[in-house]
C-alpha atoms as a PDB file:
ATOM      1  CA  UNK A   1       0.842 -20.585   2.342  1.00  0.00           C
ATOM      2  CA  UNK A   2       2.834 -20.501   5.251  1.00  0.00           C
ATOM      3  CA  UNK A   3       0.097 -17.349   6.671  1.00  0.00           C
ATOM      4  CA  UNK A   4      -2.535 -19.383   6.392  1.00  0.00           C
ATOM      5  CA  UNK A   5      -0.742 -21.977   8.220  1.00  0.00           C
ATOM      6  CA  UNK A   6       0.868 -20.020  11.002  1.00  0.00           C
ATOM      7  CA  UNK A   7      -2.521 -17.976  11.592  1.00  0.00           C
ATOM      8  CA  UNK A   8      -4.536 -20.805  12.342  1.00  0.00           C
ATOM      9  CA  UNK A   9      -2.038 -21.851  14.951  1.00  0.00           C
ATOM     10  CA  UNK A  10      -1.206 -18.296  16.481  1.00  0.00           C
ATOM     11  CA  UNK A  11      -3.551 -17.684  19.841  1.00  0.00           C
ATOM     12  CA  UNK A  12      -2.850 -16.897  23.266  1.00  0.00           C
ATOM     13  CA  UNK A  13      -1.423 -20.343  23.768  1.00  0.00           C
ATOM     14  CA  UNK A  14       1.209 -19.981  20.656  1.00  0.00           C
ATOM     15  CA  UNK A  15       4.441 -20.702  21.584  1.00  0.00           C
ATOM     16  CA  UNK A  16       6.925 -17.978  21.281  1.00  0.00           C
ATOM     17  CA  UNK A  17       8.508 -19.633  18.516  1.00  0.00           C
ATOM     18  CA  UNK A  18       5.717 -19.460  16.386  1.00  0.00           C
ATOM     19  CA  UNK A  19       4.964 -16.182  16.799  1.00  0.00           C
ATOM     20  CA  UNK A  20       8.999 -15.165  15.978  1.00  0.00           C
ATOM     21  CA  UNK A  21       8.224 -17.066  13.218  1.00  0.00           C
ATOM     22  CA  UNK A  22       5.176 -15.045  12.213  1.00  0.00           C
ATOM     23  CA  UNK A  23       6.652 -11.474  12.970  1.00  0.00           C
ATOM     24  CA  UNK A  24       9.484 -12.599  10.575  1.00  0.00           C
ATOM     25  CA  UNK A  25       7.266 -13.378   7.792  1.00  0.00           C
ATOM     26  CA  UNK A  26       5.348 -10.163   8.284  1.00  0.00           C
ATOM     27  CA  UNK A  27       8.195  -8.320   8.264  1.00  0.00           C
ATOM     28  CA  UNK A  28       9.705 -10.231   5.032  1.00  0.00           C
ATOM     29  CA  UNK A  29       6.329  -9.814   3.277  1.00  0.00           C
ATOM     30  CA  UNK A  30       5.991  -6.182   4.371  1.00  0.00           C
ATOM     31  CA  UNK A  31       9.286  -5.281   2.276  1.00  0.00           C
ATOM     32  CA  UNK A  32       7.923  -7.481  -0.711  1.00  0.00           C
ATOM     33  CA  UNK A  33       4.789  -5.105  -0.413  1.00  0.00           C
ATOM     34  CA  UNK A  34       6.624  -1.663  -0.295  1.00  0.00           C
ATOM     35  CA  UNK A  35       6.263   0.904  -2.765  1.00  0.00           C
ATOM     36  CA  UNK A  36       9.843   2.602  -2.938  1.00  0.00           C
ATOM     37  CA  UNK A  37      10.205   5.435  -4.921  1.00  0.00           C
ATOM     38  CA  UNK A  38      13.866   6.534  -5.857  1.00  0.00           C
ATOM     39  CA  UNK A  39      15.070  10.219  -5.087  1.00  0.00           C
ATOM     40  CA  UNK A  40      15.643  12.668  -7.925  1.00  0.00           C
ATOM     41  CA  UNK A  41      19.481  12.011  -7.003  1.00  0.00           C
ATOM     42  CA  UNK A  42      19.224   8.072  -7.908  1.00  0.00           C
ATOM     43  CA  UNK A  43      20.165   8.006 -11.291  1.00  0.00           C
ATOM     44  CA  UNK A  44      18.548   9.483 -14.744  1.00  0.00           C
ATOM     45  CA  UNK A  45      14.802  10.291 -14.950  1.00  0.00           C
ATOM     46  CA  UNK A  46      14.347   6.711 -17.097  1.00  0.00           C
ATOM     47  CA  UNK A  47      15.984   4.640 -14.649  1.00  0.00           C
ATOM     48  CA  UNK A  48      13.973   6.087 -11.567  1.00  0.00           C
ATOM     49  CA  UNK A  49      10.412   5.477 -13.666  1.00  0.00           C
ATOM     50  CA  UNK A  50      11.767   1.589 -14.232  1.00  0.00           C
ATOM     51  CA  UNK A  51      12.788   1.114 -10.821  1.00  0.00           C
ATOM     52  CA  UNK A  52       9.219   2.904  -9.424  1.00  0.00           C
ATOM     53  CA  UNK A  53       7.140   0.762 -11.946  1.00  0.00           C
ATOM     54  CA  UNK A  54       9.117  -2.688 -11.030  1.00  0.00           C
ATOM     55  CA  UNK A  55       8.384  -1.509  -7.576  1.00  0.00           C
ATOM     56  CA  UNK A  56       4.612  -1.193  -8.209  1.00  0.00           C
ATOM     57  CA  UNK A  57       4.134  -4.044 -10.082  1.00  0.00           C
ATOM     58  CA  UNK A  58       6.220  -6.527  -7.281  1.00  0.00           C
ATOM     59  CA  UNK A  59       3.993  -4.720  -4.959  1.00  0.00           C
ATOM     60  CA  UNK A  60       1.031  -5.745  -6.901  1.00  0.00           C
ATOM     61  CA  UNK A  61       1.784  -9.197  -7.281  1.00  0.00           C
ATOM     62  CA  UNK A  62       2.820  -9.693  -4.151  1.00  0.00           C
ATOM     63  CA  UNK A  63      -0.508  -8.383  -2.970  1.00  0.00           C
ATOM     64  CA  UNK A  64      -2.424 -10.367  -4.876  1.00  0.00           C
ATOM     65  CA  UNK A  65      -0.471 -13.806  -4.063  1.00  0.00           C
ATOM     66  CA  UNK A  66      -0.991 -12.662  -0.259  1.00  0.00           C
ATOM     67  CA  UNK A  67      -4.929 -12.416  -0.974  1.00  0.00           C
ATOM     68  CA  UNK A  68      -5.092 -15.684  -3.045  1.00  0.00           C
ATOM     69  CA  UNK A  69      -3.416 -17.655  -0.028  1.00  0.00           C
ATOM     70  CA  UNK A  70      -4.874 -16.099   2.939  1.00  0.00           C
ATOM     71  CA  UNK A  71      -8.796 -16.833   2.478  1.00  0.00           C
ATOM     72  CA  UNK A  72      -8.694 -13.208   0.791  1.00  0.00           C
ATOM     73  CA  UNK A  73      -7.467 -11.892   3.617  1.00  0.00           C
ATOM     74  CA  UNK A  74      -9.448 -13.045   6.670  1.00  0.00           C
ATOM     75  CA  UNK A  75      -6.260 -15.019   7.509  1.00  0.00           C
ATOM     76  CA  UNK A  76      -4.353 -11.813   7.887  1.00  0.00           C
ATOM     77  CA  UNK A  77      -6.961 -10.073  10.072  1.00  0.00           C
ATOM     78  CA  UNK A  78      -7.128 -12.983  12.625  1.00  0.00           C
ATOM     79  CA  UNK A  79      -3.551 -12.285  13.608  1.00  0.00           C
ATOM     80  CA  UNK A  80      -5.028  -8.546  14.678  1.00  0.00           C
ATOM     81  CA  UNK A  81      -6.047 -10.881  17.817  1.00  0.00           C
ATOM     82  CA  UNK A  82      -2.222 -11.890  18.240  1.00  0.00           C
ATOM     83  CA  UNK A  83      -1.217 -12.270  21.752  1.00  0.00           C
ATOM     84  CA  UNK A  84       1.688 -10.193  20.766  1.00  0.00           C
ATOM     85  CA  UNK A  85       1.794  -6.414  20.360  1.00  0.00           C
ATOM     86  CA  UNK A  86       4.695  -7.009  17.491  1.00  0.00           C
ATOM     87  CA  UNK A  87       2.771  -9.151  15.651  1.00  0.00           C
ATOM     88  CA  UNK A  88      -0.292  -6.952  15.571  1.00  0.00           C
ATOM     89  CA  UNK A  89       2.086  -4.150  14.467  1.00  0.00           C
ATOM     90  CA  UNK A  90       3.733  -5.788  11.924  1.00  0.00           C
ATOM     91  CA  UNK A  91       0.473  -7.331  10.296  1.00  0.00           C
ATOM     92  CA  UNK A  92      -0.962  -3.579  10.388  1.00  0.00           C
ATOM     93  CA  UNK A  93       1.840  -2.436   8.289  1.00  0.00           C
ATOM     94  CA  UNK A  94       1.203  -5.384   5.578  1.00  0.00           C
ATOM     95  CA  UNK A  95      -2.882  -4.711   5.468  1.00  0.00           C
ATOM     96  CA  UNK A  96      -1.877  -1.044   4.643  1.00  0.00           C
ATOM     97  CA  UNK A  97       0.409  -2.454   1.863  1.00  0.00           C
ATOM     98  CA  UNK A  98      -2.229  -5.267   0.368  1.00  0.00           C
ATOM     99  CA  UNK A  99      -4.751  -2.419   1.324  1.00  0.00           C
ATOM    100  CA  UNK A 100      -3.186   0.028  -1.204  1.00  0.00           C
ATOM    101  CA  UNK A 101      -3.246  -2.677  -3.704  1.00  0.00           C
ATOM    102  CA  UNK A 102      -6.768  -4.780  -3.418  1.00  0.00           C
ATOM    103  CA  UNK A 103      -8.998  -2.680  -1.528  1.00  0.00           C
ATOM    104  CA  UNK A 104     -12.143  -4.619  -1.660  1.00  0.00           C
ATOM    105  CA  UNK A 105     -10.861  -7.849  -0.597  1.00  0.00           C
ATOM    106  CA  UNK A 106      -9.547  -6.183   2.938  1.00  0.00           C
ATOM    107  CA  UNK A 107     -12.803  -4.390   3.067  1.00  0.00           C
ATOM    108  CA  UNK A 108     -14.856  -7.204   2.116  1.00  0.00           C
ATOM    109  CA  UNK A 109     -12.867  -9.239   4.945  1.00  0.00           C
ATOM    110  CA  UNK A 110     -13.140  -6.724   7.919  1.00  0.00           C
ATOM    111  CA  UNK A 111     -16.897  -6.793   7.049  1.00  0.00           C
ATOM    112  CA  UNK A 112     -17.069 -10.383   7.346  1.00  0.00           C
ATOM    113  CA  UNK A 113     -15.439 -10.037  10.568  1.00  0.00           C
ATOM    114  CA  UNK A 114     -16.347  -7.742  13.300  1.00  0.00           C
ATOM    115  CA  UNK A 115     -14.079  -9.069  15.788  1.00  0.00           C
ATOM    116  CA  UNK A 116     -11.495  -7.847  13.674  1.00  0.00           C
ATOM    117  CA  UNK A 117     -12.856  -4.157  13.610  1.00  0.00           C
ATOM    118  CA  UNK A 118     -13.707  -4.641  17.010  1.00  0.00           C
ATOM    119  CA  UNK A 119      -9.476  -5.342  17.963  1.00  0.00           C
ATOM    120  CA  UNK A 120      -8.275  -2.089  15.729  1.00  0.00           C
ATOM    121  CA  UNK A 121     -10.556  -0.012  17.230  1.00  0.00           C
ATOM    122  CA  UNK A 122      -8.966  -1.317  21.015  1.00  0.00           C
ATOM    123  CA  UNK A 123      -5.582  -0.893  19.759  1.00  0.00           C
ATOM    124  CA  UNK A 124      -6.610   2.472  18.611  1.00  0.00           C
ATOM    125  CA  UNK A 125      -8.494   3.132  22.103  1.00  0.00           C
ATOM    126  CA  UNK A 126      -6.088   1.321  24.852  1.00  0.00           C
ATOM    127  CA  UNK A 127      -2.572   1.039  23.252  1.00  0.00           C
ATOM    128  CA  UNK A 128       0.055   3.340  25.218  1.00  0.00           C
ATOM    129  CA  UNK A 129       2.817   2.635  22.544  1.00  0.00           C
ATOM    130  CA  UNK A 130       2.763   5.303  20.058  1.00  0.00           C
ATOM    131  CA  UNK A 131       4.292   3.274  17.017  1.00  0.00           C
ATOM    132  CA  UNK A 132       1.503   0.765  17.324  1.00  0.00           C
ATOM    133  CA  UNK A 133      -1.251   3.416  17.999  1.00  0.00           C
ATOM    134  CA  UNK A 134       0.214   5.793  14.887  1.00  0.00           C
ATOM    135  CA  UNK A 135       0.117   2.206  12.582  1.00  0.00           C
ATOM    136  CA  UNK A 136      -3.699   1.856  13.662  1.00  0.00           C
ATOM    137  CA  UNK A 137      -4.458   5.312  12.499  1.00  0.00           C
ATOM    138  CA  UNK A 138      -2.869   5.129   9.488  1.00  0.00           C
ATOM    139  CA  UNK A 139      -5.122   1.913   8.555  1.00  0.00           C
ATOM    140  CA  UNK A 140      -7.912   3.195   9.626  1.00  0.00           C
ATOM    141  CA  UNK A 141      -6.916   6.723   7.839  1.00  0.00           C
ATOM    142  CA  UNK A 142      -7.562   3.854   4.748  1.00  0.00           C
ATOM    143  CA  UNK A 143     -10.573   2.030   5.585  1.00  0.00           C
ATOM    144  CA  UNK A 144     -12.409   5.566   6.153  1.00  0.00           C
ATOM    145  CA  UNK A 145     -11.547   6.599   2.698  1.00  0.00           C
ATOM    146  CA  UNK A 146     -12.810   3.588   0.718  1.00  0.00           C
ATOM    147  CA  UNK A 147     -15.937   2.331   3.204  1.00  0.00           C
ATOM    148  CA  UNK A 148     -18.793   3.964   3.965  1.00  0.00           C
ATOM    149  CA  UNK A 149     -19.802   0.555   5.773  1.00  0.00           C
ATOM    150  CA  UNK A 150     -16.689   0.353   7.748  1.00  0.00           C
ATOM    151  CA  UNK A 151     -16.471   4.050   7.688  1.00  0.00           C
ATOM    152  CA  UNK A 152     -19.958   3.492   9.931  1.00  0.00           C
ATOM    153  CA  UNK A 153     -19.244   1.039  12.321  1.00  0.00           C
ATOM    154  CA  UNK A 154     -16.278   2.554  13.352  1.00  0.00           C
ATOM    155  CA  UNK A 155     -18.003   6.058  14.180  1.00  0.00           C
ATOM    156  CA  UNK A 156     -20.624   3.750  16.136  1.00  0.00           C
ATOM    157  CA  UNK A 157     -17.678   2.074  18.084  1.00  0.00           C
ATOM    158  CA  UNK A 158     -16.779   6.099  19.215  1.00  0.00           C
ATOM    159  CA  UNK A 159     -14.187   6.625  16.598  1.00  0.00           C
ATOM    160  CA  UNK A 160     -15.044  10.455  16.654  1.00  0.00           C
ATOM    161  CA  UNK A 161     -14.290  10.345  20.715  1.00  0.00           C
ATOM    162  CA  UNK A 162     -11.294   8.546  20.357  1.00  0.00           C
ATOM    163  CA  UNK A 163      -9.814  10.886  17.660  1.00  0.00           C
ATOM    164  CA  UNK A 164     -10.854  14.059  19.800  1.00  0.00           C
ATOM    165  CA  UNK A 165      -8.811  12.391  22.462  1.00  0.00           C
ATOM    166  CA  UNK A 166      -5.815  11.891  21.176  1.00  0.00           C
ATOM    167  CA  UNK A 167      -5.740  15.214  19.276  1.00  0.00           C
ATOM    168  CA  UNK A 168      -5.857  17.008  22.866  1.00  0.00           C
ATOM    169  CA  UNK A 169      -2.612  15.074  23.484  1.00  0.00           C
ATOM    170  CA  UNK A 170      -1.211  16.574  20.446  1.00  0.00           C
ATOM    171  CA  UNK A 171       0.500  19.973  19.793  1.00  0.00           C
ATOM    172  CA  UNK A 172      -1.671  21.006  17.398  1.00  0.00           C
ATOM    173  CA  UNK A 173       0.255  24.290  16.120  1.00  0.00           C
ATOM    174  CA  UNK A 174       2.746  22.164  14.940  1.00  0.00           C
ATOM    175  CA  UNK A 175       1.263  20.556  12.008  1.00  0.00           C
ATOM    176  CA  UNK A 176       2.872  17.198  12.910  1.00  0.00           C
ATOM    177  CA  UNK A 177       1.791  13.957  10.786  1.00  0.00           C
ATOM    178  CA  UNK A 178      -0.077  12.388  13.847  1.00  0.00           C
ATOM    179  CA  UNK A 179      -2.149  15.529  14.255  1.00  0.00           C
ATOM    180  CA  UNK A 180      -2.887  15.646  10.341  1.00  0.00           C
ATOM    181  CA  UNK A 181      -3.716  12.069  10.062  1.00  0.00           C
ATOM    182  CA  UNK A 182      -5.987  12.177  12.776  1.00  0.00           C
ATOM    183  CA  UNK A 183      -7.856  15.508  11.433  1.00  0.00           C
ATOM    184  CA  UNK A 184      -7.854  13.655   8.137  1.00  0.00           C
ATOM    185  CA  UNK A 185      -9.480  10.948   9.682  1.00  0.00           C
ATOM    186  CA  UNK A 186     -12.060  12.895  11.379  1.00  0.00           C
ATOM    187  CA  UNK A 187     -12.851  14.229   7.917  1.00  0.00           C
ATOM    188  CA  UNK A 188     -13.445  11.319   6.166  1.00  0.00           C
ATOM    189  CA  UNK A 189     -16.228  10.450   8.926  1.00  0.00           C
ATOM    190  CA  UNK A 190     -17.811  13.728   8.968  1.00  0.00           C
ATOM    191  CA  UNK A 191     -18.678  13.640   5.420  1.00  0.00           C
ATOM    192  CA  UNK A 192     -20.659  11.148   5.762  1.00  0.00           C
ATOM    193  CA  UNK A 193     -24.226  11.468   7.121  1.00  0.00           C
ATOM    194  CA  UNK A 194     -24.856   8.638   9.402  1.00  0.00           C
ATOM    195  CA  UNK A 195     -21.448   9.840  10.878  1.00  0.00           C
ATOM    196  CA  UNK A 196     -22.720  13.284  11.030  1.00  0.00           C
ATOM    197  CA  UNK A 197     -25.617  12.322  12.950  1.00  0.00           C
ATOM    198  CA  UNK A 198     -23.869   9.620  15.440  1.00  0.00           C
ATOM    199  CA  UNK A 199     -20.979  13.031  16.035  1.00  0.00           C
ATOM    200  CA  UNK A 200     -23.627  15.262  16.396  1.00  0.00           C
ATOM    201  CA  UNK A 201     -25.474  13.531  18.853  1.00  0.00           C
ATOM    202  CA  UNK A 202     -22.765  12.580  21.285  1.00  0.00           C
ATOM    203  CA  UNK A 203     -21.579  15.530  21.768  1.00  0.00           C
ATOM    204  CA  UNK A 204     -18.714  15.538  19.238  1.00  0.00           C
ATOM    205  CA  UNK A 205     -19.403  19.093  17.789  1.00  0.00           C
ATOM    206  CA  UNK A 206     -18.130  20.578  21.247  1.00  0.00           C
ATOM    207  CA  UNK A 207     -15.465  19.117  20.792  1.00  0.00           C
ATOM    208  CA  UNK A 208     -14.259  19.663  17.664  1.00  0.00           C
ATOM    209  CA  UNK A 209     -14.961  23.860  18.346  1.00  0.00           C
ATOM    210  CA  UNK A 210     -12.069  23.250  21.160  1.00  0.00           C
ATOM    211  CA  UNK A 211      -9.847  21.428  19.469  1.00  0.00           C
ATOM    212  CA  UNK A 212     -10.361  24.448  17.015  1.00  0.00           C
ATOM    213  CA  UNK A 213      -9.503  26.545  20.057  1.00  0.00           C
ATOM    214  CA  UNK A 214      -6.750  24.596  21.179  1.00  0.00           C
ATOM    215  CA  UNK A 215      -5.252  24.833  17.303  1.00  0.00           C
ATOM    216  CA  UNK A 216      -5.463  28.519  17.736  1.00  0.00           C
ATOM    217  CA  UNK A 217      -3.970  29.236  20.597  1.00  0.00           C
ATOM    218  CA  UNK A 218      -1.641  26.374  21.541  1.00  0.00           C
ATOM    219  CA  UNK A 219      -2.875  26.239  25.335  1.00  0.00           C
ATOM    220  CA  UNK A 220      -5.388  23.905  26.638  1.00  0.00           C
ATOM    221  CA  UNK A 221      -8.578  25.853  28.314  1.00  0.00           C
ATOM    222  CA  UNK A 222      -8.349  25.437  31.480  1.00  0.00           C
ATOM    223  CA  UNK A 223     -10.974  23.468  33.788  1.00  0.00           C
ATOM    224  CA  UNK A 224     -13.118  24.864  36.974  1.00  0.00           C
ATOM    225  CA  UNK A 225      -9.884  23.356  39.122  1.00  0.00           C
ATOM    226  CA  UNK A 226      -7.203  25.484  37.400  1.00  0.00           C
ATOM    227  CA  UNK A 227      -9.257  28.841  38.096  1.00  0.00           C
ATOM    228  CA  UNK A 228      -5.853  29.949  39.995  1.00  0.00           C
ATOM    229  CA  UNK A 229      -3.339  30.483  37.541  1.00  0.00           C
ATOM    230  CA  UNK A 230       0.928  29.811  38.607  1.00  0.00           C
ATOM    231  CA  UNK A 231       3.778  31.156  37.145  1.00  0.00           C
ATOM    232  CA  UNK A 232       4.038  27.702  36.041  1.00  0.00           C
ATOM    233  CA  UNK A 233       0.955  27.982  33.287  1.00  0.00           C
ATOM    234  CA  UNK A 234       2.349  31.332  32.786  1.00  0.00           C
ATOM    235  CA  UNK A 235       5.979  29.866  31.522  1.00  0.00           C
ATOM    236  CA  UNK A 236       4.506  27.040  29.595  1.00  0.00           C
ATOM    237  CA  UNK A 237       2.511  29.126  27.663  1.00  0.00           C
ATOM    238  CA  UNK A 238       5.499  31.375  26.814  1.00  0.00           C
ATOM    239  CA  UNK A 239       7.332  27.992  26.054  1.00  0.00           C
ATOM    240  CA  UNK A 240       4.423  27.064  23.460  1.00  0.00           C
ATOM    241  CA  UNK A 241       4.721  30.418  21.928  1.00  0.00           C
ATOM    242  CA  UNK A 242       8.139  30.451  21.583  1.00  0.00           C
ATOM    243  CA  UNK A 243       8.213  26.866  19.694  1.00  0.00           C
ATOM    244  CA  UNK A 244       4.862  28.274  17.453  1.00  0.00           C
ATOM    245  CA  UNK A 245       7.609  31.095  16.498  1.00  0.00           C
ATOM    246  CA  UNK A 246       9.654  28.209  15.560  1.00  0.00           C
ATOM    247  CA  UNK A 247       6.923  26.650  13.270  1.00  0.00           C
ATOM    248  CA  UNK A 248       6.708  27.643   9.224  1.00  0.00           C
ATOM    249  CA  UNK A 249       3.363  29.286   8.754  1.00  0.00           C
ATOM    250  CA  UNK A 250       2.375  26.370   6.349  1.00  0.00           C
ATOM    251  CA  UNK A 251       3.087  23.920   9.695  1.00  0.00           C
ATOM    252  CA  UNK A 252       1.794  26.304  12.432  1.00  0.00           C
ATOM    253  CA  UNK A 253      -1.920  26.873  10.147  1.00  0.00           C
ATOM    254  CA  UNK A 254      -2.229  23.148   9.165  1.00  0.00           C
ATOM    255  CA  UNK A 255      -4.286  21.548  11.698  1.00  0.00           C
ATOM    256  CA  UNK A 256      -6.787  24.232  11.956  1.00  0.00           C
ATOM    257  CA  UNK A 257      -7.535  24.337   8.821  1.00  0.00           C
ATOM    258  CA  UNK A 258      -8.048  20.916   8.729  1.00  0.00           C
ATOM    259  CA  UNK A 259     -10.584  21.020  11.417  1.00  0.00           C
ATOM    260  CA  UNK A 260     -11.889  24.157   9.282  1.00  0.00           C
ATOM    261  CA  UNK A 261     -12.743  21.725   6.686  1.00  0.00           C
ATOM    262  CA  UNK A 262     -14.216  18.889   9.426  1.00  0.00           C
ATOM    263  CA  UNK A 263     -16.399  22.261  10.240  1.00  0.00           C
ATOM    264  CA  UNK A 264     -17.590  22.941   7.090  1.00  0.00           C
ATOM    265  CA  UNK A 265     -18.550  19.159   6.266  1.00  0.00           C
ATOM    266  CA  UNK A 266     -20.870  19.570   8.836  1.00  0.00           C
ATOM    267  CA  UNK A 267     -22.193  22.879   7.276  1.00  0.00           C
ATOM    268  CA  UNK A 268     -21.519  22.583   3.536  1.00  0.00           C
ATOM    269  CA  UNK A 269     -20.005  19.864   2.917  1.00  0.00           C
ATOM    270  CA  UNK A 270     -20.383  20.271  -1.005  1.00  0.00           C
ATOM    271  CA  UNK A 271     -17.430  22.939  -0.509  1.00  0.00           C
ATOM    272  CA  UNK A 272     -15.483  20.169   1.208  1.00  0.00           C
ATOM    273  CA  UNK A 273     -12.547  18.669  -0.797  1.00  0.00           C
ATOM    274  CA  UNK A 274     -13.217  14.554  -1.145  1.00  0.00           C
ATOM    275  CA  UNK A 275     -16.747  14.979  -0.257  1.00  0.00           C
ATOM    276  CA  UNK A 276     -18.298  13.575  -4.052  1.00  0.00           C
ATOM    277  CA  UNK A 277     -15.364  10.661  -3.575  1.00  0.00           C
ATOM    278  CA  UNK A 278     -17.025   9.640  -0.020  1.00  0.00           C
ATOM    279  CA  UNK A 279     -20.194   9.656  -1.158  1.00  0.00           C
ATOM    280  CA  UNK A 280     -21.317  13.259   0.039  1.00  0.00           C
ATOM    281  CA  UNK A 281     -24.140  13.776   2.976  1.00  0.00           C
ATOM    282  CA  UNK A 282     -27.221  15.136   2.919  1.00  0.00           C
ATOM    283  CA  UNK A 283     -28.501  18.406   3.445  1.00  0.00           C
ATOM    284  CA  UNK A 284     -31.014  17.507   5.996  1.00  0.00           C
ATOM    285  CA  UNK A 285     -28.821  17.295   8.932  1.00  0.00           C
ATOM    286  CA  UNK A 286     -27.376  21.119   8.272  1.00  0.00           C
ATOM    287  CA  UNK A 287     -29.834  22.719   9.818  1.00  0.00           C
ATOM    288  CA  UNK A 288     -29.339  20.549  13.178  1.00  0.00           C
ATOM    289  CA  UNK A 289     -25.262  20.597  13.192  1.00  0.00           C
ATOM    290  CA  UNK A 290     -25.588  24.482  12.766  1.00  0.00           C
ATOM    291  CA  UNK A 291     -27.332  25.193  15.407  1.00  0.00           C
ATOM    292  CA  UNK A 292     -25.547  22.836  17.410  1.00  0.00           C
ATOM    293  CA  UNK A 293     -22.251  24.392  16.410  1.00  0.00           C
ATOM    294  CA  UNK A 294     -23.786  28.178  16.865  1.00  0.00           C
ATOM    295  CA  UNK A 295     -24.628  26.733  20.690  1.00  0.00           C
ATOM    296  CA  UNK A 296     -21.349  25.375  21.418  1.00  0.00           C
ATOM    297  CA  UNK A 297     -19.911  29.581  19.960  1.00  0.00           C
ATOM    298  CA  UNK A 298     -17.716  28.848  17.256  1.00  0.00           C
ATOM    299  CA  UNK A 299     -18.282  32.152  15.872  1.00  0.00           C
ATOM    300  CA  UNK A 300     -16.128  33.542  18.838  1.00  0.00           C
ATOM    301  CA  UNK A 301     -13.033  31.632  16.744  1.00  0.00           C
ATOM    302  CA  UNK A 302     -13.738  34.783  14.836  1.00  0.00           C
ATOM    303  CA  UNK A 303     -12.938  37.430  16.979  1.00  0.00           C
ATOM    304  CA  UNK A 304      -9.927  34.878  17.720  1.00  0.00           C
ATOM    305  CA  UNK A 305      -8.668  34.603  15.006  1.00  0.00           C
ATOM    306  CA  UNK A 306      -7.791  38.552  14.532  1.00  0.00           C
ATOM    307  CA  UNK A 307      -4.953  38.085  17.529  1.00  0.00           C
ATOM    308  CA  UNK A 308      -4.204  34.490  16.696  1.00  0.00           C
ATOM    309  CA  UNK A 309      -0.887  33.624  19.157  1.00  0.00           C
END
């Protein structure tokens, strides 16, 4: 009740303590929500199951309480429109907790509202703070699993371009979680075929073969205004090789594979893992992303991939 309450009163004229009062809530209601598992060193094997089951079933309750008392969740997705950047945080990390736990109604809710939508993709777009941006992803990592509606609009709003983005800002021989959650969201859009199509045509499939590039060989190609090459390139490069060496195979082959796989939706994506559970594409827009894909020479990743650095 006291969500309901505090959202309809939380806008850019809130006072501040209001909002304190709202980030605490979240926050309280957040830890209700929380899945904890207990470690293999917490006790015996029985114990551990009753703990993770209690855990499950508060989190499921709780869930369903915070659905029943904020209009099914519209309530929650107003505060995405919070004046501050905590609050939006902190509200993120309870929609990926009811999320979890009543899909449809969140879904259902962000459909009724585009505004809503409209604020996650800006916070995924414009937000410099990288906690914030990395909680945006990881809802929308959700959303484009269990919506092919949502799954839609968001590749319309330039989800694709966005992701693309911030993987160039990524080291993506690393295998780092950002870097995989973005590549995993990329997947779930290009298995779908409106996706496909919206990717396609905006030039998308160039840049996923660089970001294959770039996941090859660690270095970012350089542009018509780098043509000179320093000693400067020359020791970063020898930097990035030295921290690949650094990198278990497992970490240093992750990301490329996963944009493998993004690849191959667009070519087969019957032979993609997760493809039947999102619904699958169809085979009339192969013909079109191969050639596209042939023009843009991802075959060369072949010859590449015999000296990979």
């Amino acid at each position: 009740r006291i969500l309901s309450k505090l959202a309809a009163h939380l806008g850019q004229d809130a006072e501040l303590d209001t909002e304190e009062a709202m980030q605490d809530c979240l926050e309280t209601l957040g830890l209700l929500l929380e899945v904890k598992k207990e470690s293999t060193s917490s006790g015996d094997r029985g114990r551990r199951k009753a703990k993770d089951d209690f855990s499950h079933q508060r989190s499921a309750e709780v869930a369903e309480i915070t659905i029943r008392h904020t209009e099914k969740g519209k309530d929650l997705l107003k505060l995405l429109s919070a004046r501050s950047v905590s609050t939006r945080f902190d509200v993120m990390v309870v929609l990926q907790w009811v999320y979890q736990q009543r899909p449809a109604d969140i879904n259902g809710a962000l459909l009724a509202d585009p505004i809503a939508l409209n604020r996650l993709m800006e916070l995924l777009q414009d937000c410099q703070i990288d906690y914030v941006r990395n909680e945006c992803l990881g809802l929308l990592l959700l959303l484009t699993t269990g919506s092919a509606e949502i799954r839609q609009i968001v590749t319309m709003q330039g989800l694709a371009d966005t992701l693309f983005a911030l993987l160039a800002e990524e080291d993506l021989t690393a295998g780092g979680k950002v870097a995989r959650d973005l590549l995993q969201c990329l997947k779930n859009v290009a298995l779908d075929t409106v996706c496909q199509r919206c990717i396609r045509e905006t030039g998308g499939l160039s840049a996923l073969v660089a970001a294959m590039d770039l996941a090859l060989s660690g270095k970012k190609a350089r542009g018509d205004e780098d043509e000179d090459a320093t000693e400067d390139d020359d020791d970063e490069f020898s930097a990035i090789q030295r921290i690949q060496l650094e990198v278990s195979p497992e970490a240093r082959w992750a990301c490329f594979l996963l944009l493998a796989q993004v690849a191959l939706a667009f070519l087969s994506p019957a032979a993609v893992q997760g493809s039947q559970e999102l619904g699958g594409t169809s085979d009339t827009e192969i013909p079109p992303n191969r050639d596209v894909l042939l023009r843009n020479n991802i075959l060369t990743l072949l010859y590449r991939l015999k000296d990979p650095r």
